[in-house]
N, C-alpha and C. Protein backbone atom coordinates (compact mmCIF):
# COMPACT_ATOMS: atom_id res chain seq x y z
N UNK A 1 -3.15 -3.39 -6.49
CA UNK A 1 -3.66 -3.48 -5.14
C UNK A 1 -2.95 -4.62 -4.41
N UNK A 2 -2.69 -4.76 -3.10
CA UNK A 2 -1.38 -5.27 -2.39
C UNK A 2 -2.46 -6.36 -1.75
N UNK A 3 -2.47 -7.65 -1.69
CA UNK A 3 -3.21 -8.80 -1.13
C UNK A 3 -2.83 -8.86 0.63
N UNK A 4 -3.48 -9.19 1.05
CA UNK A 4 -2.57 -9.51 2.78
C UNK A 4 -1.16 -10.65 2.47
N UNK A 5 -1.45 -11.32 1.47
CA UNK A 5 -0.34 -12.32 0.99
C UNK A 5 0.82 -11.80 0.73
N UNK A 6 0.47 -10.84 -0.18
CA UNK A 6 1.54 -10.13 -0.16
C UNK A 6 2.55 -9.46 0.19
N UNK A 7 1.97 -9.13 1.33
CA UNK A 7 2.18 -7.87 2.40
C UNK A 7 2.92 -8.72 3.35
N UNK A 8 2.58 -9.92 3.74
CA UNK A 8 3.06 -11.31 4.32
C UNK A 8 3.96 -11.16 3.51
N UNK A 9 4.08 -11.60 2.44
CA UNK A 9 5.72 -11.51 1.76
C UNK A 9 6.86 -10.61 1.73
N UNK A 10 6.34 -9.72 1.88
CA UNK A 10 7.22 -8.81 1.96
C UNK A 10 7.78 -8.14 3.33
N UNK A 11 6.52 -8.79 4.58
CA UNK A 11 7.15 -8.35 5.62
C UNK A 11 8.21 -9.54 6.01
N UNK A 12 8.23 -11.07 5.31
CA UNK A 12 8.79 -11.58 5.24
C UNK A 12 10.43 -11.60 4.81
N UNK A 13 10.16 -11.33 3.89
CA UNK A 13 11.71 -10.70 2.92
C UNK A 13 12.46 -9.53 4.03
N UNK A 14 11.89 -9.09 4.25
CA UNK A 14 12.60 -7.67 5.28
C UNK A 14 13.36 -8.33 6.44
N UNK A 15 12.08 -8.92 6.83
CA UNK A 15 12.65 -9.65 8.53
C UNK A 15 13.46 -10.45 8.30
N UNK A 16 13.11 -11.68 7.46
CA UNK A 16 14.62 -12.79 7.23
C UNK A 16 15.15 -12.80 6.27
N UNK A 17 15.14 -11.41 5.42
CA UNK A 17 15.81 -11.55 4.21
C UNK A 17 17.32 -11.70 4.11
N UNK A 18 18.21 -11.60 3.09
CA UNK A 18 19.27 -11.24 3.32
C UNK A 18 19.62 -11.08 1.66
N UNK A 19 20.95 -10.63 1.44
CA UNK A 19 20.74 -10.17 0.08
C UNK A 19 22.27 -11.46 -0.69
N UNK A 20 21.42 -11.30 -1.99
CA UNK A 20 21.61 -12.37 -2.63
C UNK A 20 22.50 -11.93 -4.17
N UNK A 21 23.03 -12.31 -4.93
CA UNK A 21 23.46 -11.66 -6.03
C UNK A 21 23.25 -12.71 -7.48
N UNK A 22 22.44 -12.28 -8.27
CA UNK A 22 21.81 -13.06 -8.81
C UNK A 22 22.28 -12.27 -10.26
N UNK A 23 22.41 -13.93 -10.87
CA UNK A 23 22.88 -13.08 -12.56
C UNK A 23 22.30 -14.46 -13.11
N UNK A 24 21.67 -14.00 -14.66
CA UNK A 24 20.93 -14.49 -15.69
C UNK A 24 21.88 -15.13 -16.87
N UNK A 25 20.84 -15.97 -17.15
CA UNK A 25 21.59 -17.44 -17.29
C UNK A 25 22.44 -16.97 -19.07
N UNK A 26 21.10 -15.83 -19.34
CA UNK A 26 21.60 -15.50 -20.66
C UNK A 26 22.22 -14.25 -20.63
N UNK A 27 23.01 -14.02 -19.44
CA UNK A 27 23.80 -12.50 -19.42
C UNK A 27 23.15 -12.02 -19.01
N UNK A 28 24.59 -10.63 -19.05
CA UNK A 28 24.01 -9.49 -18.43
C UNK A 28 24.55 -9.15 -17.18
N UNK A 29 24.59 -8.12 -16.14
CA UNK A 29 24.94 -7.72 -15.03
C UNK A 29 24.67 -8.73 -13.98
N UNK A 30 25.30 -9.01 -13.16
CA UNK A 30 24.87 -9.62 -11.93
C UNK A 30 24.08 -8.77 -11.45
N UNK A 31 23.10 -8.56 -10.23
CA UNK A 31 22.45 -7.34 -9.52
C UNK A 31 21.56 -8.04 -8.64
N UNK A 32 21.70 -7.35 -7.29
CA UNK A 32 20.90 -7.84 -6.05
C UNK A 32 20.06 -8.33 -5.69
N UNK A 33 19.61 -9.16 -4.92
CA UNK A 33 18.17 -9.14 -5.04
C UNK A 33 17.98 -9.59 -3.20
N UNK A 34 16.63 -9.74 -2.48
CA UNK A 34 16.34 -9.88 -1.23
C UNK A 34 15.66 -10.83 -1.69
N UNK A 35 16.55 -11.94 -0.58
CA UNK A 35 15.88 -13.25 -0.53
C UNK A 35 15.56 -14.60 1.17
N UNK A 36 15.11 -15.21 1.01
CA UNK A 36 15.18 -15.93 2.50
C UNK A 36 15.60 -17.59 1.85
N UNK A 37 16.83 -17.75 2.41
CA UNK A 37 17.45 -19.31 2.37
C UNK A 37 16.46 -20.02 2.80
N UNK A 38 15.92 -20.82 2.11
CA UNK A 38 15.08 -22.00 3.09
C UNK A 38 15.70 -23.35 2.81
N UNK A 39 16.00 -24.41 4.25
CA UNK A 39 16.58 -25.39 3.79
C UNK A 39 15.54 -26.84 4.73
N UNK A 40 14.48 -26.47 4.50
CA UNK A 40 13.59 -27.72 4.81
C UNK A 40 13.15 -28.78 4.96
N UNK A 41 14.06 -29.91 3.77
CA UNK A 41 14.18 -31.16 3.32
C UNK A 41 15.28 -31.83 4.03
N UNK A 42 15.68 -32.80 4.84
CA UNK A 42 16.84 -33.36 4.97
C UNK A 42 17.82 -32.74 4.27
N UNK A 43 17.69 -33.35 2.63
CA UNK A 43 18.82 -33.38 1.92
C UNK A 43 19.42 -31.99 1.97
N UNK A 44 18.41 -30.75 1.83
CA UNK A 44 18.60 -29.50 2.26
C UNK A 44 19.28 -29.22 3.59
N UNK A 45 19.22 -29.45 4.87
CA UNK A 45 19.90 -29.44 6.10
C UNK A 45 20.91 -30.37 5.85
N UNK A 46 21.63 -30.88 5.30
CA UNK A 46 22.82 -31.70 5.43
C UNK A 46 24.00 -31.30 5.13
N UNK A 47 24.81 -31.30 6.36
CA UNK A 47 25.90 -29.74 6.30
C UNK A 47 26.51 -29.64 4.96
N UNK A 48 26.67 -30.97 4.25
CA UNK A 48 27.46 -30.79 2.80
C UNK A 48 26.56 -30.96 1.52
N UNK A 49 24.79 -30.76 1.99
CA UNK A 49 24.21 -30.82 1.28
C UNK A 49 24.26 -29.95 -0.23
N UNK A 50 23.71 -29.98 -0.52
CA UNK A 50 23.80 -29.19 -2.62
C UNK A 50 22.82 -28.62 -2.85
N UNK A 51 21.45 -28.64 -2.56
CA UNK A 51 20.35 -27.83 -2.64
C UNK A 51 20.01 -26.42 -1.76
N UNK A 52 19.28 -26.12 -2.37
CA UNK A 52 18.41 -25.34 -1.38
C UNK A 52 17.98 -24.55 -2.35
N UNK A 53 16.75 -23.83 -1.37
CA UNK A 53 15.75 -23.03 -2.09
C UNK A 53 15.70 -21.63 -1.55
N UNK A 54 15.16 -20.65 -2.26
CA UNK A 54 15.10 -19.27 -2.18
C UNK A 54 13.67 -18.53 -2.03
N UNK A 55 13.49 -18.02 -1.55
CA UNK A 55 12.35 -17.33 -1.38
C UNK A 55 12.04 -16.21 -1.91
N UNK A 56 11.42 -15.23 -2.92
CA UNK A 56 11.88 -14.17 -3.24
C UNK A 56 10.40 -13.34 -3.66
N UNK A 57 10.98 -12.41 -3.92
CA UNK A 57 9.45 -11.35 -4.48
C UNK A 57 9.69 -11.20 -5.90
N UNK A 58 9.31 -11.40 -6.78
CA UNK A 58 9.31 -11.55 -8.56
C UNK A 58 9.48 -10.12 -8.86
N UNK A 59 8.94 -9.16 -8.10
CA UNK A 59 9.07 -7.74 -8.44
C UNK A 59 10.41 -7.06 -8.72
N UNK A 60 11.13 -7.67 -7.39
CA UNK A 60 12.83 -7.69 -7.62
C UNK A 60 13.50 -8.06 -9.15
N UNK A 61 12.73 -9.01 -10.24
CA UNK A 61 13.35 -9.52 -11.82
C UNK A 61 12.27 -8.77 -12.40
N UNK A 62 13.52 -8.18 -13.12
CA UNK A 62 13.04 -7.37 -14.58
C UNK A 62 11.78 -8.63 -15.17
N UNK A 63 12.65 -9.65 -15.34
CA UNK A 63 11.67 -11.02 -15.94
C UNK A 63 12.09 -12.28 -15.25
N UNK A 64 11.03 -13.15 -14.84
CA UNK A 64 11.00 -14.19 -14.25
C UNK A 64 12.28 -14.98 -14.07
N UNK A 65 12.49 -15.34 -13.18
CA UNK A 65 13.72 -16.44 -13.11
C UNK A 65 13.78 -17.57 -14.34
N UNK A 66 14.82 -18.01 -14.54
CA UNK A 66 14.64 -19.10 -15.51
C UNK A 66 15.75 -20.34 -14.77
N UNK A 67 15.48 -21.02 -15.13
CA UNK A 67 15.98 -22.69 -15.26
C UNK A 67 17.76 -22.16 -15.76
N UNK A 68 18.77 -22.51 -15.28
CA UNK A 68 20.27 -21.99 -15.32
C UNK A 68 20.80 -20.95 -14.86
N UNK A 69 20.08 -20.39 -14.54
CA UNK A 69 20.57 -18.83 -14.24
C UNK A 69 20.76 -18.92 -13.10
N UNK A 70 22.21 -18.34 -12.13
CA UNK A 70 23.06 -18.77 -11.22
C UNK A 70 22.37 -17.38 -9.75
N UNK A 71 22.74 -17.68 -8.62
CA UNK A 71 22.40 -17.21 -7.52
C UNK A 71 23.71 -17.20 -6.91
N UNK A 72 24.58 -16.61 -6.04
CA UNK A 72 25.37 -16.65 -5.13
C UNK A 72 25.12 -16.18 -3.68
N UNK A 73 25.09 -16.98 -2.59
CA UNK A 73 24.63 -16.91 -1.35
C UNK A 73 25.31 -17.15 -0.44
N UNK A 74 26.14 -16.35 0.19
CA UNK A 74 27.03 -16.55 1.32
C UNK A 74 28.61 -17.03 0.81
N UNK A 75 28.59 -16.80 -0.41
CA UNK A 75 29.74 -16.70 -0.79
C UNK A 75 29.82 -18.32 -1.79
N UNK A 76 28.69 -19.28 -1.78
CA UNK A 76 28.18 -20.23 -2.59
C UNK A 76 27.15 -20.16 -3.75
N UNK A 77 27.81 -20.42 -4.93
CA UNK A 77 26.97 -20.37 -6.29
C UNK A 77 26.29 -21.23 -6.56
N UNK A 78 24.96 -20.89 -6.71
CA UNK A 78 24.37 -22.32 -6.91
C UNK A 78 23.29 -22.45 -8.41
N UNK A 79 22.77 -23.00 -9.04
CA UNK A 79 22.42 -22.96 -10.54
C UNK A 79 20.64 -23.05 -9.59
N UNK A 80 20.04 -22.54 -10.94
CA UNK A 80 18.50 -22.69 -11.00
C UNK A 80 17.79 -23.56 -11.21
N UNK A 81 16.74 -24.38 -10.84
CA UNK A 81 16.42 -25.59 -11.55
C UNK A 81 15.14 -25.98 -11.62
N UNK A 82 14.52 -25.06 -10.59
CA UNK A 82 12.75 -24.83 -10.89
C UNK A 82 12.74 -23.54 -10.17
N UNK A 83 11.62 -22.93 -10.64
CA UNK A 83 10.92 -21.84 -10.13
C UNK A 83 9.15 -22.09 -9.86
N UNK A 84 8.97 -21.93 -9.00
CA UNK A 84 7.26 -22.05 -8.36
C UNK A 84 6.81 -20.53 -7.90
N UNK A 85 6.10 -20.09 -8.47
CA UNK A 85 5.67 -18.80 -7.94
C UNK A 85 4.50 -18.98 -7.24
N UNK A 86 3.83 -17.60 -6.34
CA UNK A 86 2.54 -17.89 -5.61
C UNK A 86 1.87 -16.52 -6.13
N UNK A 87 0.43 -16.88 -6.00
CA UNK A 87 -0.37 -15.44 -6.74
C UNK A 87 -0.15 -14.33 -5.88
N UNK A 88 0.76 -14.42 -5.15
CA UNK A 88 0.98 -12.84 -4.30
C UNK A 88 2.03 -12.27 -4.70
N UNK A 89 2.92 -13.08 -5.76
CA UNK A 89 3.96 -12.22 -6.61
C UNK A 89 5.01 -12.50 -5.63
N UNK A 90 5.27 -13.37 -5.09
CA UNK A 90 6.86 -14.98 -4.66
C UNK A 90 7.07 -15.60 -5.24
N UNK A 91 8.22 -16.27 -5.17
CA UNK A 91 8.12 -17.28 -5.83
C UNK A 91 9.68 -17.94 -4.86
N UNK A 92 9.45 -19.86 -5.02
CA UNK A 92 10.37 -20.06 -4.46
C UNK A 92 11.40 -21.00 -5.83
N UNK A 93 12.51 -20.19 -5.25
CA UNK A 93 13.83 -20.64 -6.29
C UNK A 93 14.60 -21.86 -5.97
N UNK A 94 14.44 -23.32 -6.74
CA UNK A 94 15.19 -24.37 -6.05
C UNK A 94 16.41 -24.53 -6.47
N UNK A 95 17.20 -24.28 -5.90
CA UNK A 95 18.76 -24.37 -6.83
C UNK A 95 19.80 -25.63 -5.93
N UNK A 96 20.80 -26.02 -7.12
CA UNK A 96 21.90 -27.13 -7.05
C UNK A 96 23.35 -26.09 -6.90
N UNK A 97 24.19 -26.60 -5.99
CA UNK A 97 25.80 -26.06 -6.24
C UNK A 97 25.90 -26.15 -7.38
N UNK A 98 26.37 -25.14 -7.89
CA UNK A 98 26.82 -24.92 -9.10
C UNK A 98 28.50 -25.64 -9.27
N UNK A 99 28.74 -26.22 -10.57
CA UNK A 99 29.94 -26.93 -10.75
C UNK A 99 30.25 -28.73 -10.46
């Protein structure tokens, strides 16, 4: 059964989504996923900043994000380094430039 939270999420993902290419830390295929850049923090808005976070629907992973497992976004790779999910089945992805 679909929460209004949910439904919020996902009308979210549609409207500012954009698509993301995401591959696991322990292999395997790279493969798509719909996500929203969020860059909220200073250190996040700072044109040569290194962070940022992802917004995403968990439904999109076979299995949960993990801690290393790489994202590429606009043509920038960036590593995993926490995952926070919300009970409406989001979760936001904080990732570092990778390298």
């Amino acid at each position: 059964m679909s929460t209004p939270f949910a439904a919020l999420n996902q009308a979210c993902l549609k409207t500012f989504g954009s698509v993301v290419t995401y591959q696991r830390a322990a292999g395997g295929a790279p493969f798509p996923i719909t996500g929203v850049l969020q860059k909220d923090t200073d250190e996040e808005r700072h044109q040569d900043g290194v962070y940022v976070r992802l917004f995403v629907n968990l439904a999109g992973f076979g299995a949960r994000p993990e801690t290393g497992d790489l994202a590429t976004v606009d043509g920038t790779t960036y590593t995993v380094f926490e995952v926070a999910s919300d009970p409406a089945g989001g979760a936001s992805i904080s990732m570092r430039k990778h390298g």
